[in-house]
Each structure stands twice: as C-alpha cells, then as structure tokens.
Protein backbone atom coordinates (compact mmCIF):
# COMPACT_ATOMS: atom_id res chain seq x y z
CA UNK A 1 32.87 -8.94 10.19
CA UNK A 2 32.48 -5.90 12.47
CA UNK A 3 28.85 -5.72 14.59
CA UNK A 4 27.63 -2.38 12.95
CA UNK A 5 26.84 0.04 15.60
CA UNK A 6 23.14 0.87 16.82
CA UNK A 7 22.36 4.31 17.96
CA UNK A 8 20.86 4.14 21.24
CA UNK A 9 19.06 7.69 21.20
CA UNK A 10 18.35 10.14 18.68
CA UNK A 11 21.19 12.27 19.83
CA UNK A 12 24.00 9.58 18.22
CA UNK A 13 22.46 10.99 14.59
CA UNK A 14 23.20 14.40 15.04
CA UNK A 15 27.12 13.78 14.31
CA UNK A 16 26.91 12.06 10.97
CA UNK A 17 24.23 14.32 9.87
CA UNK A 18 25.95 17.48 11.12
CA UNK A 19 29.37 15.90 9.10
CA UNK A 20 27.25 15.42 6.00
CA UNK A 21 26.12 18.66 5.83
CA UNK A 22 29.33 20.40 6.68
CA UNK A 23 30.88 18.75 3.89
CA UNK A 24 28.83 20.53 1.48
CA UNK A 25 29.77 23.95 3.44
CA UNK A 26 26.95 24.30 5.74
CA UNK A 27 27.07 25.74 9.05
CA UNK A 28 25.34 23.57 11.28
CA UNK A 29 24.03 24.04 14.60
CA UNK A 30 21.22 22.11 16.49
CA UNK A 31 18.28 22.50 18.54
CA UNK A 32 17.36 25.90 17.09
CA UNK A 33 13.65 26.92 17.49
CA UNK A 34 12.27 23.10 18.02
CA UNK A 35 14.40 22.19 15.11
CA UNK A 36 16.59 19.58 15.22
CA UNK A 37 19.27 20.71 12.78
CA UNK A 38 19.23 23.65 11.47
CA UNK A 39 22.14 23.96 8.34
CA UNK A 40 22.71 27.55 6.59
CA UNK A 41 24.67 28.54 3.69
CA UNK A 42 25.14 31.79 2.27
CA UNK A 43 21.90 33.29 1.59
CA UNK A 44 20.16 30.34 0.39
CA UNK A 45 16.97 29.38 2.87
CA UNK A 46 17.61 27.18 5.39
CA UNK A 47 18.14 23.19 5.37
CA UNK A 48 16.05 21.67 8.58
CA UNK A 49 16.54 18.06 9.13
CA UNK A 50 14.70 16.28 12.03
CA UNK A 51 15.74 13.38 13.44
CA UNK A 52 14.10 9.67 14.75
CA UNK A 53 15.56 6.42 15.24
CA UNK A 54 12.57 4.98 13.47
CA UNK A 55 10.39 6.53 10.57
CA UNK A 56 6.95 7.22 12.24
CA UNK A 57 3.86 9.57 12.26
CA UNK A 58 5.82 12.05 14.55
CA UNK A 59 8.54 12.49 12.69
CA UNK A 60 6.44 13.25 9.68
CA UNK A 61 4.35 15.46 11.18
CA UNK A 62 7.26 17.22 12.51
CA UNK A 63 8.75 17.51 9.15
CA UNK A 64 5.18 19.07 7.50
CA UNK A 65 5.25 21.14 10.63
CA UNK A 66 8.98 22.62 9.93
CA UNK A 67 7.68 23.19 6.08
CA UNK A 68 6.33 26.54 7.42
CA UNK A 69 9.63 27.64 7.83
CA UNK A 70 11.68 25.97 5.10
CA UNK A 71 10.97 24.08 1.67
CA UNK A 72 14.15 22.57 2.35
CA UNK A 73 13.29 19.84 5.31
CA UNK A 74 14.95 16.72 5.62
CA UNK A 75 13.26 13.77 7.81
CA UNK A 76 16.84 11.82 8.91
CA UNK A 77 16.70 7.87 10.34
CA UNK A 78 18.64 5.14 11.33
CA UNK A 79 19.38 2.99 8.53
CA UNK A 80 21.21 0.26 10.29
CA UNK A 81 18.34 -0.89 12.60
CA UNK A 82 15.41 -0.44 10.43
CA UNK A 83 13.55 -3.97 10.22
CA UNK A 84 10.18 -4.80 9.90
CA UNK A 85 7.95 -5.23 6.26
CA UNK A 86 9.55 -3.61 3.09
CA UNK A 87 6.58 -0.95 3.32
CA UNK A 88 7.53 0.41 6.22
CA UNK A 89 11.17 0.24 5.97
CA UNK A 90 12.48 3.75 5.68
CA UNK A 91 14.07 2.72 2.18
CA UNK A 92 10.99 1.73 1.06
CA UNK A 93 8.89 2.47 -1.64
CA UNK A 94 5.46 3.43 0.56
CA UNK A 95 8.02 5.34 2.59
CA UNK A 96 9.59 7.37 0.01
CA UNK A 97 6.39 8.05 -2.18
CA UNK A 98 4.58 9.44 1.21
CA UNK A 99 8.14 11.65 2.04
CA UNK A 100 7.61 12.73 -2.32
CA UNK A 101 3.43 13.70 -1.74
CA UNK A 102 4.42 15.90 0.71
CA UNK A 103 7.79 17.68 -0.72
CA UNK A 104 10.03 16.21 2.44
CA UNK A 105 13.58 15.00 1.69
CA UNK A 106 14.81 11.46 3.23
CA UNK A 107 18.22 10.89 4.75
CA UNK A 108 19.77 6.99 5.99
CA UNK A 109 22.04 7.55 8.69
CA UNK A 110 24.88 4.86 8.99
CA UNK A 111 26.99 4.27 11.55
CA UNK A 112 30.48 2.65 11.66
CA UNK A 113 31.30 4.40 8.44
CA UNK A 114 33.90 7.24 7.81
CA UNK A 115 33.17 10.87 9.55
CA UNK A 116 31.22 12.62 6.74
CA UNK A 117 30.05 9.68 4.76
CA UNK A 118 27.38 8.28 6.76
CA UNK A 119 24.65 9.77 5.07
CA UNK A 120 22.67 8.59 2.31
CA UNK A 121 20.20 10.70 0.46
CA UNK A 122 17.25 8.58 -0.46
CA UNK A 123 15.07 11.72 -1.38
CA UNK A 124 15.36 15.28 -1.89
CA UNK A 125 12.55 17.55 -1.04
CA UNK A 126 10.44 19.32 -4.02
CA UNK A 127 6.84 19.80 -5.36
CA UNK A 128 4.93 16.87 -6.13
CA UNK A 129 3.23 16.14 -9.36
CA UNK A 130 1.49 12.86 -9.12
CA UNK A 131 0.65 11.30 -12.50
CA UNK A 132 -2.73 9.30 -13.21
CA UNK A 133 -2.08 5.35 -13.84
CA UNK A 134 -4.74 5.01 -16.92
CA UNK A 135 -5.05 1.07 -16.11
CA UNK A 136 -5.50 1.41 -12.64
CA UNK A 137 -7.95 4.21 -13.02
CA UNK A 138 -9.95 1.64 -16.12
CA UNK A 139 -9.64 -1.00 -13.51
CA UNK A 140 -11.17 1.51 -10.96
CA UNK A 141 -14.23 2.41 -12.53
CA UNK A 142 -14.72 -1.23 -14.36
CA UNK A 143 -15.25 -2.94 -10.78
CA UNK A 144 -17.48 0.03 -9.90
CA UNK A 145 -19.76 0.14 -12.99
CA UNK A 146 -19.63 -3.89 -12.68
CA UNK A 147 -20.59 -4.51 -9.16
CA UNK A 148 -23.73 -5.02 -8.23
CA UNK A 149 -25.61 -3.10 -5.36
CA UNK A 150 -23.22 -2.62 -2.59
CA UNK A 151 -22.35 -5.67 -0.95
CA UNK A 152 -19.01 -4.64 1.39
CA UNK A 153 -18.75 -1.84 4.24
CA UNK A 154 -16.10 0.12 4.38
CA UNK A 155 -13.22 -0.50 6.09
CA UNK A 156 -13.80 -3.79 7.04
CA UNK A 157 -10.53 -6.56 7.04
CA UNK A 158 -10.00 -10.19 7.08
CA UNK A 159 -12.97 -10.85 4.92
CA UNK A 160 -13.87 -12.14 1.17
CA UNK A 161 -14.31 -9.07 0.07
CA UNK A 162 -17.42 -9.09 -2.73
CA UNK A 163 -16.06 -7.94 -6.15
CA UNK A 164 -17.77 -8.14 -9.31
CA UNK A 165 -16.02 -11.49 -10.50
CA UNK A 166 -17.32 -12.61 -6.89
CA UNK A 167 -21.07 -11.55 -7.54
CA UNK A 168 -20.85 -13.55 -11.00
CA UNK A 169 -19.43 -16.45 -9.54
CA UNK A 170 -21.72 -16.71 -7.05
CA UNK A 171 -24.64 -15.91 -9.56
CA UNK A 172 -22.99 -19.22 -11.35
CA UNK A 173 -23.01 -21.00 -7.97
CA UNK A 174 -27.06 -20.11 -7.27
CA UNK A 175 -28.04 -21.16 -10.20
CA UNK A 176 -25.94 -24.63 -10.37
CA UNK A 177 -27.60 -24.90 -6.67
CA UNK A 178 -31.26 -24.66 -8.30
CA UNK A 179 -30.89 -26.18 -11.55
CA UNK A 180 -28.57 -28.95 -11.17
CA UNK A 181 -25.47 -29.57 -13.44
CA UNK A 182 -25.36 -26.79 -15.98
CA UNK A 183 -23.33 -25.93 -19.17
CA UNK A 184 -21.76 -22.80 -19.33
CA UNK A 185 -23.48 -21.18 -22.63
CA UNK A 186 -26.55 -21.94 -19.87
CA UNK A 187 -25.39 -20.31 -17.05
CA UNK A 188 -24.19 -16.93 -19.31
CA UNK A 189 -28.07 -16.54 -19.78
CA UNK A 190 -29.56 -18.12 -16.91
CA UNK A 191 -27.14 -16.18 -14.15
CA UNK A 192 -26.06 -12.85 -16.53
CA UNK A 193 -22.68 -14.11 -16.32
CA UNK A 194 -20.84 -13.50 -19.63
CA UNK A 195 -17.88 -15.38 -17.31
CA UNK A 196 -19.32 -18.01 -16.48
CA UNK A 197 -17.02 -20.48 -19.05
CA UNK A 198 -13.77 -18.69 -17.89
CA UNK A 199 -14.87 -18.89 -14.06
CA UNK A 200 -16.18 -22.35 -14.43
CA UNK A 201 -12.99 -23.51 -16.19
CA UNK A 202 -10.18 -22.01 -14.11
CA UNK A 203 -12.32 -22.55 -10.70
CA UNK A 204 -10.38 -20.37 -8.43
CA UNK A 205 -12.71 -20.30 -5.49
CA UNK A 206 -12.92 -24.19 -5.88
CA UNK A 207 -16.91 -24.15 -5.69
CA UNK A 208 -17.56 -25.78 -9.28
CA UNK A 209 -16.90 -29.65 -10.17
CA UNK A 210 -16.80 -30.61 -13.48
CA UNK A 211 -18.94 -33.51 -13.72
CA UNK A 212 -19.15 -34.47 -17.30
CA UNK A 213 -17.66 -32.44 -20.75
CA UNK A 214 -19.10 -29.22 -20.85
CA UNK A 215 -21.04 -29.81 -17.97
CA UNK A 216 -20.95 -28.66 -14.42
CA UNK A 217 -22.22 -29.30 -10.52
CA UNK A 218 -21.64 -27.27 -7.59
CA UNK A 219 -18.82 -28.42 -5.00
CA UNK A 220 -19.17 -28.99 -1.62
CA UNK A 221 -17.26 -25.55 -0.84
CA UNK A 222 -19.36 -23.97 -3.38
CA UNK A 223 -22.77 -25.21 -1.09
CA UNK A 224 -20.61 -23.75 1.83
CA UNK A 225 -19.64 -20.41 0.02
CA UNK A 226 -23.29 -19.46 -0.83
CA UNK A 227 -24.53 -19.82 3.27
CA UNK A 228 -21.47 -17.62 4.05
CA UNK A 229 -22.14 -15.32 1.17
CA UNK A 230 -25.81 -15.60 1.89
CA UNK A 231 -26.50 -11.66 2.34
CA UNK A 232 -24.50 -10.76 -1.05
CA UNK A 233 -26.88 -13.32 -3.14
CA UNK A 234 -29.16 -12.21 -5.96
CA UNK A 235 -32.72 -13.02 -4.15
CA UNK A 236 -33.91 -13.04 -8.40
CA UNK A 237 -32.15 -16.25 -8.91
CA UNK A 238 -33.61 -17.57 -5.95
CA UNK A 239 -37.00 -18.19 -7.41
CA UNK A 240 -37.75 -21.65 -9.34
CA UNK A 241 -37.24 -21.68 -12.75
C-alpha cells in the first residue's frame, strides 16, 4: 500500500482546495486581503477558506475574523496527519459542533488522491440554532437543588469532585463512623439519605462492608475517605447521638 503523502507546509493545501473549488466553477485566487483563498462565482458573495495543517485556536479565530467579510468561510485541514484524541481530531464531533456554534464550514484535505477530489466537506457554514437537551438540563438543576452548601471550587481538576450522591454517601459513612453497624431504613433517617439502601447495596466508592443481612459497617477506605473528605462533612452528624 502506497505511504499517503504529508503536507509539509500550509502552502501544499492550496492545490487541492483551489481544484475543489474550481470544479464547482469558482474562480480562485489566493492570498487576497489576509485571506487565504478567496473563490468567486457570479454574483454570489464570496467563498473564503483559510488554511492550517492542524485545527487550532488560530485558525478559528481567523475564520470568525474573515466572517466580517463573508458568511461563506471555510476553515480547510489536513486530514491525513490529524492524530491525537477523537475530540480534537478535525473530524470530530467537539470539532464540528464548535465550527456549527459559530456558522464556519469544515473542509479535510487529502492528499495522494485524484486532482479535484481531495476535498471532503465535513461542514457547511450557516446559522446556528442550538436546541435544549431536557434531560441534561433536569439533570442540571437536580444536582444543583440537591447539593448541599458548596463544597468544590471552580475549575479545579484531578479531584473527587463532591456531588450530591457524594454528600449522601458520605452522610451514610459519618454516621456508620459514630453509630456503629447500621441498617439502611436507619441511616435514611439518621443521615437524610433517602439513598442510603441503593448506595449501601451497590457500594461504588467501596467505603461500606456488609457485615451481617441488612446490616452495615464502614470499610477501611470508607475511614480513609471521610479524613480526605474531611472539609465537605456535615459538622451536624458529628455530634453524639
């Protein structure tokens, strides 16, 4: 099988894209005004395509930029050497929803292929009209009504973040801690956690232990998870009974 052919500057896309276009009866020319390619036909506005080996934050703000003189712009990449996570892959979904938010068409140039048909358009440039995902939106404002306080800051990575099935868990967890083993129909009361059967039962921070039926202790990782999670505890449940 034939190597395929990597562009070794921005200058090798110009030809495919320039064949593309003139297949379609555009007259093409390049470098016009800052603009990479600049394609005209007849009287309709202009077709602007700017070119990058790799799809980045220049190119895009290129593309917004050349929006104030065309609502027909076209952000063109190499196809053949894009690697890296599916995200960021030209071709992929993050990339093509970001190119749809902010009306910019997407073009895949390939190389090795036949003058005039190395061009794939992944996405045509037009007005964005986002829908609203119901569940997400339910899912949204469930955590936010649940949660209690504000345990997380902003922006932060690599951490267990707090959510509101955390908070009850760990609720579960101080409780077990000061009472001992514990049945669930106990713990719903004792640590206002209307979970606590389901997140005693499927475990999936691995800080319960069943110890007898119906009836649980705290685990070893659980004692460990509530001096890590120390600041996000409920200083209520703290208290002897």
């Amino acid at each position: 099988m034939a190597a395929k052919l990597k562009p070794r500057a921005e200058r090798e896309l110009y030809a495919p894209v320039k064949a593309f276009l003139e297949k379609q009866g555009y007259q093409v020319k390049a470098e016009i005004r800052g603009c990479d390619v600049v394609a005209l036909r007849g009287q309709e506005p202009p077709v602007i395509v700017e070119l990058k080996r790799k799809f980045n934050l220049d190119l895009v703000l290129q593309g917004v930029d050349r929006q104030a003189l065309s609502d027909r712009v076209y952000l063109a990449v190499d196809g053949d050497t894009a690697r890296g996570r599916r995200r960021n892959r030209p071709d992929g979904r993050a990339v093509r929803k970001l190119c749809r938010m902010l009306g910019l068409g997407l073009l895949l140039v390939h190389h090795g292929r036949r003058k005039g048909q190395g061009v794939d358009v992944v996405l045509d440039p037009g007005p964005y009209k986002p829908r609203k995902n119901a569940w997400r939106v339910g899912m949204l404002l469930g955590e936010h009504q649940k949660r209690v306080g504000d345990p997380n800051t902003g922006g932060v990575t690599r951490v267990g973040i707090v959510t509101a099935y955390r908070q009850e868990a760990l609720r579960c967890a101080q409780v077990l801690r000061r009472d001992g083993k514990t049945r669930p129909a106990a713990l719903r009361e004792r640590a206002r956690a209307p979970r606590a059967a389901s997140i005693l039962r499927s475990d999936v921070y691995g800080w319960f232990q069943r110890v007898e039926r119906g009836v649980y202790a705290l685990s070893d990782k659980g004692v460990k998870a509530l001096v890590a999670y120390a600041a996000a505890l409920d200083p209520a449940l703290e208290k002897s009974r």
